[in-house]
Protein backbone atom coordinates (compact mmCIF):
# COMPACT_ATOMS: atom_id res chain seq x y z
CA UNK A 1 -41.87 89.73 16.20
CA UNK A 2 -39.71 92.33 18.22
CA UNK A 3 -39.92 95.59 17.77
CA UNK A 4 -37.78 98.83 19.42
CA UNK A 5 -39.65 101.73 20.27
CA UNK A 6 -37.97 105.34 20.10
CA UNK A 7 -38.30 107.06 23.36
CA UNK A 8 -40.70 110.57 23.76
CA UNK A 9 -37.71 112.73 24.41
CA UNK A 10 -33.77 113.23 23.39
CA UNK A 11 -31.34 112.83 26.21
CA UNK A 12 -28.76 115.63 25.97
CA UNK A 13 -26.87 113.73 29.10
CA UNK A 14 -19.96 108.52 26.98
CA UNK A 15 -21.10 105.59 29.16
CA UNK A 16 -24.47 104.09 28.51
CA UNK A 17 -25.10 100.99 31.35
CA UNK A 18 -27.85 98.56 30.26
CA UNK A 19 -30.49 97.33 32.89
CA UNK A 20 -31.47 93.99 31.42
CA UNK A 21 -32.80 92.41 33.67
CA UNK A 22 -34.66 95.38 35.86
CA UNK A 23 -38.02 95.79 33.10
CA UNK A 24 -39.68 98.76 33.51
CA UNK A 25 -43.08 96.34 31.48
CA UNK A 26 -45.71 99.33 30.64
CA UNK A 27 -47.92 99.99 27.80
CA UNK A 28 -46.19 101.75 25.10
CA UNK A 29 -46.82 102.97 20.95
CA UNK A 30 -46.81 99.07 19.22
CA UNK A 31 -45.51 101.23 16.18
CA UNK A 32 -42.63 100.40 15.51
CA UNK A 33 -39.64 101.16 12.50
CA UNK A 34 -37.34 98.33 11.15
CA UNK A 35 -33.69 98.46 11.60
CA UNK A 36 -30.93 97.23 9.32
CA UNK A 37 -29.88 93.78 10.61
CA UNK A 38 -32.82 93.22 13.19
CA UNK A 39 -34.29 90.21 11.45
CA UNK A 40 -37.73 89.37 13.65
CA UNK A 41 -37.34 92.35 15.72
CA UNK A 42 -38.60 96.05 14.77
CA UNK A 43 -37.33 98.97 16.45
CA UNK A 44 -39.37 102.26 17.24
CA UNK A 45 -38.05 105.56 17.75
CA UNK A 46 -8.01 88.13 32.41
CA UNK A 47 -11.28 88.12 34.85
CA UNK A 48 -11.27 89.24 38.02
CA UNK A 49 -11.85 86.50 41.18
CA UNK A 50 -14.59 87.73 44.20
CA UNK A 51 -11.08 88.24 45.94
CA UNK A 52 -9.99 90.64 43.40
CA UNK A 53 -11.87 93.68 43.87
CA UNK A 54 -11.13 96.49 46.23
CA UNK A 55 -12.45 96.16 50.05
CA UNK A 56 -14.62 98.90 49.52
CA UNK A 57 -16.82 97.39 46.28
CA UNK A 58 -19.69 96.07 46.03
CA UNK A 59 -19.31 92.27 44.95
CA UNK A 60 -22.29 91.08 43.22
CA UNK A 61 -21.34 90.08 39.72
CA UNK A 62 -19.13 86.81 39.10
CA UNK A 63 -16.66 88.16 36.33
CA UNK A 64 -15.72 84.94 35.46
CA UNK A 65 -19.11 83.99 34.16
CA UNK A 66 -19.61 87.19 32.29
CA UNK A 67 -16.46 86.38 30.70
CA UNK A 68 -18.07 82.84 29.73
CA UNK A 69 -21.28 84.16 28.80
CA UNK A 70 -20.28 87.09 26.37
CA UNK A 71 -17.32 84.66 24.93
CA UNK A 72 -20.33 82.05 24.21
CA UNK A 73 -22.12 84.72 22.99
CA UNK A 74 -19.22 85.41 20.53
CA UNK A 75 -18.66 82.06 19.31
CA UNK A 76 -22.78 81.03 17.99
CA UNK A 77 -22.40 81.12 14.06
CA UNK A 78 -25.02 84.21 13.94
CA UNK A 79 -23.89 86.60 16.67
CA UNK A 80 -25.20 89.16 14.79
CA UNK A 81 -28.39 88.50 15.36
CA UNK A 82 -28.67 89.24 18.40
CA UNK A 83 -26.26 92.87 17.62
CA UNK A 84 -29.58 95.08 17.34
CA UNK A 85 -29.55 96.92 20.80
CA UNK A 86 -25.85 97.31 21.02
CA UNK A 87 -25.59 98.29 16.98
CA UNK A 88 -28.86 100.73 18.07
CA UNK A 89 -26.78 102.29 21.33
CA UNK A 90 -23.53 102.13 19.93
CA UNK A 91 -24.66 104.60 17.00
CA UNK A 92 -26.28 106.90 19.29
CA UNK A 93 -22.78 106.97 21.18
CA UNK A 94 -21.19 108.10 18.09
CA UNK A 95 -23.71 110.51 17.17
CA UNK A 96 -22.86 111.84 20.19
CA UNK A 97 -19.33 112.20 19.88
CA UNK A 98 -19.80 113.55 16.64
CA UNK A 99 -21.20 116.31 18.15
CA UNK A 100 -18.00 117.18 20.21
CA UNK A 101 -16.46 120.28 18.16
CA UNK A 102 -12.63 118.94 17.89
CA UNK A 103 -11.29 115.62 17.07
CA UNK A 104 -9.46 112.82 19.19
CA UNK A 105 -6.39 111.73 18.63
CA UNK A 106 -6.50 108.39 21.09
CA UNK A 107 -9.93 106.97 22.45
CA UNK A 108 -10.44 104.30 24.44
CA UNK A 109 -13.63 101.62 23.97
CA UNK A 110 -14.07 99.82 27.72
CA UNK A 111 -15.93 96.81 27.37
CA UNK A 112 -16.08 97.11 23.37
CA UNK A 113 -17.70 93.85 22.39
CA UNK A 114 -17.52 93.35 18.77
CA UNK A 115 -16.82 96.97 18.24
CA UNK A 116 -20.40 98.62 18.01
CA UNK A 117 -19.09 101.81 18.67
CA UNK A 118 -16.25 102.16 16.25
CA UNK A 119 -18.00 101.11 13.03
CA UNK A 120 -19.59 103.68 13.35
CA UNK A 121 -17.33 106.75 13.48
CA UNK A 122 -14.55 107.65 11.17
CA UNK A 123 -11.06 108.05 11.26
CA UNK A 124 -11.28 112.18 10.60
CA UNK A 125 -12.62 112.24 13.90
CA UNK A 126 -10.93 109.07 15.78
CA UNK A 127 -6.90 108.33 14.92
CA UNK A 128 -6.91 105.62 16.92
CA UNK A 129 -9.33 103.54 19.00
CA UNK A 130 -7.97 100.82 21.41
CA UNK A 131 -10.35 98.55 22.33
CA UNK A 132 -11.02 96.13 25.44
CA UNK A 133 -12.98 93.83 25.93
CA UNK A 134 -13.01 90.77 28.76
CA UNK A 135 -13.76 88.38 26.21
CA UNK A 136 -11.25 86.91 23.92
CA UNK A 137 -14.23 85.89 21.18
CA UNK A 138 -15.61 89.17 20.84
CA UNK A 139 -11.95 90.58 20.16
CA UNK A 140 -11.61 88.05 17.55
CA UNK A 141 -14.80 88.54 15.57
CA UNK A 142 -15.03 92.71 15.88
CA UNK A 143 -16.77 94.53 13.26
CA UNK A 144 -15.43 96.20 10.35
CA UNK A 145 -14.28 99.94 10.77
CA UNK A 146 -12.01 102.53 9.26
CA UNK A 147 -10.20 103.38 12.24
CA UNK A 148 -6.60 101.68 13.06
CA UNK A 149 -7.56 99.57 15.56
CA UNK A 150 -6.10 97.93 18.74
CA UNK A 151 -7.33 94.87 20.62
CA UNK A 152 -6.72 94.41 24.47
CA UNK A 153 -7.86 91.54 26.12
CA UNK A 154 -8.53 93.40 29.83
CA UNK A 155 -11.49 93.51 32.49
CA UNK A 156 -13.04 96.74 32.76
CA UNK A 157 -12.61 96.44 36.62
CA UNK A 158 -8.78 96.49 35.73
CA UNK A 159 -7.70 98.50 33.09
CA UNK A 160 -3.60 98.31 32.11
CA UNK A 161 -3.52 102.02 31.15
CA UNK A 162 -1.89 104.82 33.05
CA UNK A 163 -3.72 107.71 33.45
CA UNK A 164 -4.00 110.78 30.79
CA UNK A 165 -3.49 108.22 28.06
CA UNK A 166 -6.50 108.63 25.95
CA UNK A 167 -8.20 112.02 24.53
CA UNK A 168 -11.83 110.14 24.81
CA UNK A 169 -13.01 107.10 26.58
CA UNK A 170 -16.55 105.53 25.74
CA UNK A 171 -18.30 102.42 27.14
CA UNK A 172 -21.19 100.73 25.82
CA UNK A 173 -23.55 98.70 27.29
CA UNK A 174 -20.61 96.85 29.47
CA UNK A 175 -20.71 98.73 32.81
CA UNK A 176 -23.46 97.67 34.26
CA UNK A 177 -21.96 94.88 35.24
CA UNK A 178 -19.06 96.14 36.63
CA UNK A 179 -18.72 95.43 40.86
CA UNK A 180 -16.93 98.77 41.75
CA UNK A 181 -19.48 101.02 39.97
CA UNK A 182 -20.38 104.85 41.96
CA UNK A 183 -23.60 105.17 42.62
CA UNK A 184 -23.17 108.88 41.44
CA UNK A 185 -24.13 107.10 37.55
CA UNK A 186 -28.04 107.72 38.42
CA UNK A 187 -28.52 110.49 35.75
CA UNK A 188 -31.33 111.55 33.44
CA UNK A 189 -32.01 108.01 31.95
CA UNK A 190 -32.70 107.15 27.92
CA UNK A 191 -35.39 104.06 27.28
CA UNK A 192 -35.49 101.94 24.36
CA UNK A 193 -38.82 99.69 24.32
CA UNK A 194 -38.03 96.31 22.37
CA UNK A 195 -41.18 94.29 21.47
CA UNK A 196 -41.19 90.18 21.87
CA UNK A 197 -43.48 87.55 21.07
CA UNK A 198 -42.86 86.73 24.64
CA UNK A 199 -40.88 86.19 27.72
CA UNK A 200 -38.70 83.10 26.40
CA UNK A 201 -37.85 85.07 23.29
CA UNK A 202 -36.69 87.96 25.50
CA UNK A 203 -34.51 85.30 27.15
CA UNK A 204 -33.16 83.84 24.47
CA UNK A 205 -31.94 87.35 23.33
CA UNK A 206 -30.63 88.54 26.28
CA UNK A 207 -28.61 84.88 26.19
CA UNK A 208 -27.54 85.52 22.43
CA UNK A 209 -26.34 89.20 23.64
CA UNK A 210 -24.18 87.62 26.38
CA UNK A 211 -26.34 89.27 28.95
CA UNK A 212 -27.64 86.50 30.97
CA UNK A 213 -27.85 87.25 34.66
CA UNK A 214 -24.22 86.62 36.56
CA UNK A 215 -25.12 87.87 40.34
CA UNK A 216 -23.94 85.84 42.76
CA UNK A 217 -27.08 85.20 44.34
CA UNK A 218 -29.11 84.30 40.95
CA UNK A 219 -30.94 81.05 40.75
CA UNK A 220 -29.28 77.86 39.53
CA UNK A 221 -32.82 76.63 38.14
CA UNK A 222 -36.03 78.06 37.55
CA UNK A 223 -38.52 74.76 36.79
CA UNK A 224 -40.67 74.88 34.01
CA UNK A 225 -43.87 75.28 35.39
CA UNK A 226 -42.39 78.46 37.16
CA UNK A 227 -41.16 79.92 33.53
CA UNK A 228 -44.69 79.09 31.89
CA UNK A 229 -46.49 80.83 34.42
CA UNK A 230 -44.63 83.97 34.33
CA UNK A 231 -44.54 83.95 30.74
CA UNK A 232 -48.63 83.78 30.86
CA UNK A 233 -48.56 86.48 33.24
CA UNK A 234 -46.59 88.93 31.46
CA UNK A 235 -48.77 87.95 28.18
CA UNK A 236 -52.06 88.59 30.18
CA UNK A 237 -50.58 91.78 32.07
CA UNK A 238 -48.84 93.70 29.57
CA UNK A 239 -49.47 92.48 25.75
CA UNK A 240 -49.86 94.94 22.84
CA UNK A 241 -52.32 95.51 20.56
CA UNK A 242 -50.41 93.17 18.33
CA UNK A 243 -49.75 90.35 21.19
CA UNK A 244 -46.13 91.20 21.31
CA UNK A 245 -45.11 92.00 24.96
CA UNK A 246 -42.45 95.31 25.44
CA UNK A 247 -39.50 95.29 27.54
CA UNK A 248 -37.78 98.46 28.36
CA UNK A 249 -34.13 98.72 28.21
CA UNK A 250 -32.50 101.59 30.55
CA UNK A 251 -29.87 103.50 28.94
CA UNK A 252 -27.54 106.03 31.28
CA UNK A 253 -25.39 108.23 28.84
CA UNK A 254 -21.92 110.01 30.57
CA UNK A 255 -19.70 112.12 28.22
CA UNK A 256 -16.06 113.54 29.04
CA UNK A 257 -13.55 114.36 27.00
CA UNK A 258 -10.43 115.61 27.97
CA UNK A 259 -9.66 119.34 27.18
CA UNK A 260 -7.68 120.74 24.35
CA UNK A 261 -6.15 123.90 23.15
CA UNK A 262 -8.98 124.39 20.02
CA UNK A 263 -11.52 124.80 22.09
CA UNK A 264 -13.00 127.89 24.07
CA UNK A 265 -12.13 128.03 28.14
CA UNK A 266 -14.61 129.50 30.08
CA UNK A 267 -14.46 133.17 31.18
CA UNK A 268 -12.44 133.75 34.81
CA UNK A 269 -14.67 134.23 37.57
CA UNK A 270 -15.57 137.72 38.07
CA UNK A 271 -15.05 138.92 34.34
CA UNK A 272 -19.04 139.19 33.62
CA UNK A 273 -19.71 142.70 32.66
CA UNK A 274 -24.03 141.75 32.95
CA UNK A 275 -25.30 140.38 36.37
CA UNK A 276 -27.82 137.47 36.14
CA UNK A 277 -30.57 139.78 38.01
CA UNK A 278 -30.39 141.78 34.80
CA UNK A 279 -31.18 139.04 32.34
CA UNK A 280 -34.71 139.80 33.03
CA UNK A 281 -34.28 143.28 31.66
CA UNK A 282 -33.29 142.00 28.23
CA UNK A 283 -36.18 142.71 26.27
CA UNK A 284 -36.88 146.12 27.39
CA UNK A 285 -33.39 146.55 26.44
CA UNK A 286 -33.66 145.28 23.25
CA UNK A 287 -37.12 147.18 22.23
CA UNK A 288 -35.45 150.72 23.50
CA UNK A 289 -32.57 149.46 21.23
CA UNK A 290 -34.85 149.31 18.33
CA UNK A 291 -36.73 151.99 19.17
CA UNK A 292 -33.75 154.19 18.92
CA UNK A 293 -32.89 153.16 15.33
């Protein structure tokens, strides 16, 4: 049975990158909360060629395969079954856009999937949501939403939009295995625990997600006995009170928007009429204030 666990804290830190295959395996809550459309799991609270990216990037991901592996993904006659992190993340995205006082006229979904981000906002605060995606299958078979919609078959890497287009862009769970990435996305990070029977089922979800490893340097074959023995050690190391074993998904949350004439500008530089030194002072102000009444 898998199971999500909620993380301790809220992350105040819209471009959440998912570390699949770095586990950070620890002992965690086994409680957990079911989640529409999880089935057996519970949750707790054009590609580019190696030659195509820019001197300067890293090249560690083949593109190509990603493409293959998320349009496979997209194509099994159950894909949503394995939708529960990205419907899980893709919600908290929108919650957090939700809480953006204004609303956008253009947004922009990089690496969209089946849409997990747009089913779940509305159209007062969205007019119109373009959405790309590297795979052709996951275009084709997006989820239902109330937004006007447009598909673009594009590679995050290469985007065919000139600049100052959208009001909002958002990514979800699609950058992370990007080449040409900053290293300037190590934030505060948010952690979602999932709980499997065991290693192969973790496997075979992170397969059905279209997340299977694509780094260059990744193993053709890992033999049986090699898998068995890993799975036993993970079972031995790390189970739960229940026997499940947790994996813990890494989620790094960006949000920009870009700035419009509803909302407040901040105050010139200079134009403070208190001083930070006499913050301090505040409550002695305040009782004198009081006092006076």
């Amino acid at each position: 049975m898998r199971s999500i666990a909620e993380p301790a804290a809220v992350y105040t830190l819209e471009m959440p990158l998912l570390t699949p295959l770095r586990f950070s395996w620890r002992r965690l809550p086994a409680a957990g909360v079911p989640v529409k459309n999880l089935g057996l799991r519970t949750v707790a609270s054009g590609a580019s060629s190696p030659s195509g990216a820019s001197p300067k990037a890293f090249n560690i991901f083949d593109r190509d395969l990603k493409r293959k592996q998320k349009n496979w993904a997209a194509r099994q006659p159950e894909p949503m079954k394995f939708d529960y992190l990205k419907e899980e993340v893709g919600s908290r995205i929108a919650d957090r856009v939700y809480d953006i006082a204004r609303d956008f006229r253009l947004a922009l979904d990089v690496g969209c999937g089946r849409g997990y981000v747009a089913e779940h906002l509305n159209k007062e605060t969205v007019g119109k949501f373009f959405q790309t995606d590297i795979a052709e299958n996951a275009l084709k078979n997006a989820l239902e939403t109330e937004i006007p919609t447009v598909s673009v078959l594009a590679d995050e890497e290469f985007l065919p939009f000139r600049e100052n287009t959208f009001d909002l862009v958002v990514s979800s769970l699609s950058l992370h295995w990007v080449n040409d990435l900053p290293r300037a996305l190590e934030q505060d990070t948010d952690e979602i625990q999932v709980n499997y029977p065991g290693m192969f089922e973790l496997m075979e979800d992170l397969q059905g997600m279209g997340e299977s490893n694509c780094a260059w340097n990744r193993k053709a074959l890992l033999h049986r006995d090699t898998m068995l023995a890993a799975a036993a050690v993970y079972q031995e190391m790390y189970r739960n009170e229940d026997g499940s074993v947790p994996a813990t998904y890494q989620i790094y949350y960006m949000i920009g928007w870009k700035y419009h004439d509803s909302q407040a500008r901040p105050a010139e530089r200079g134009s403070a009429t208190v001083s930070f030194g006499e913050l301090g002072k505040i409550n002695d102000l305040m009782s004198q204030g009081k006092k006076s009444q």
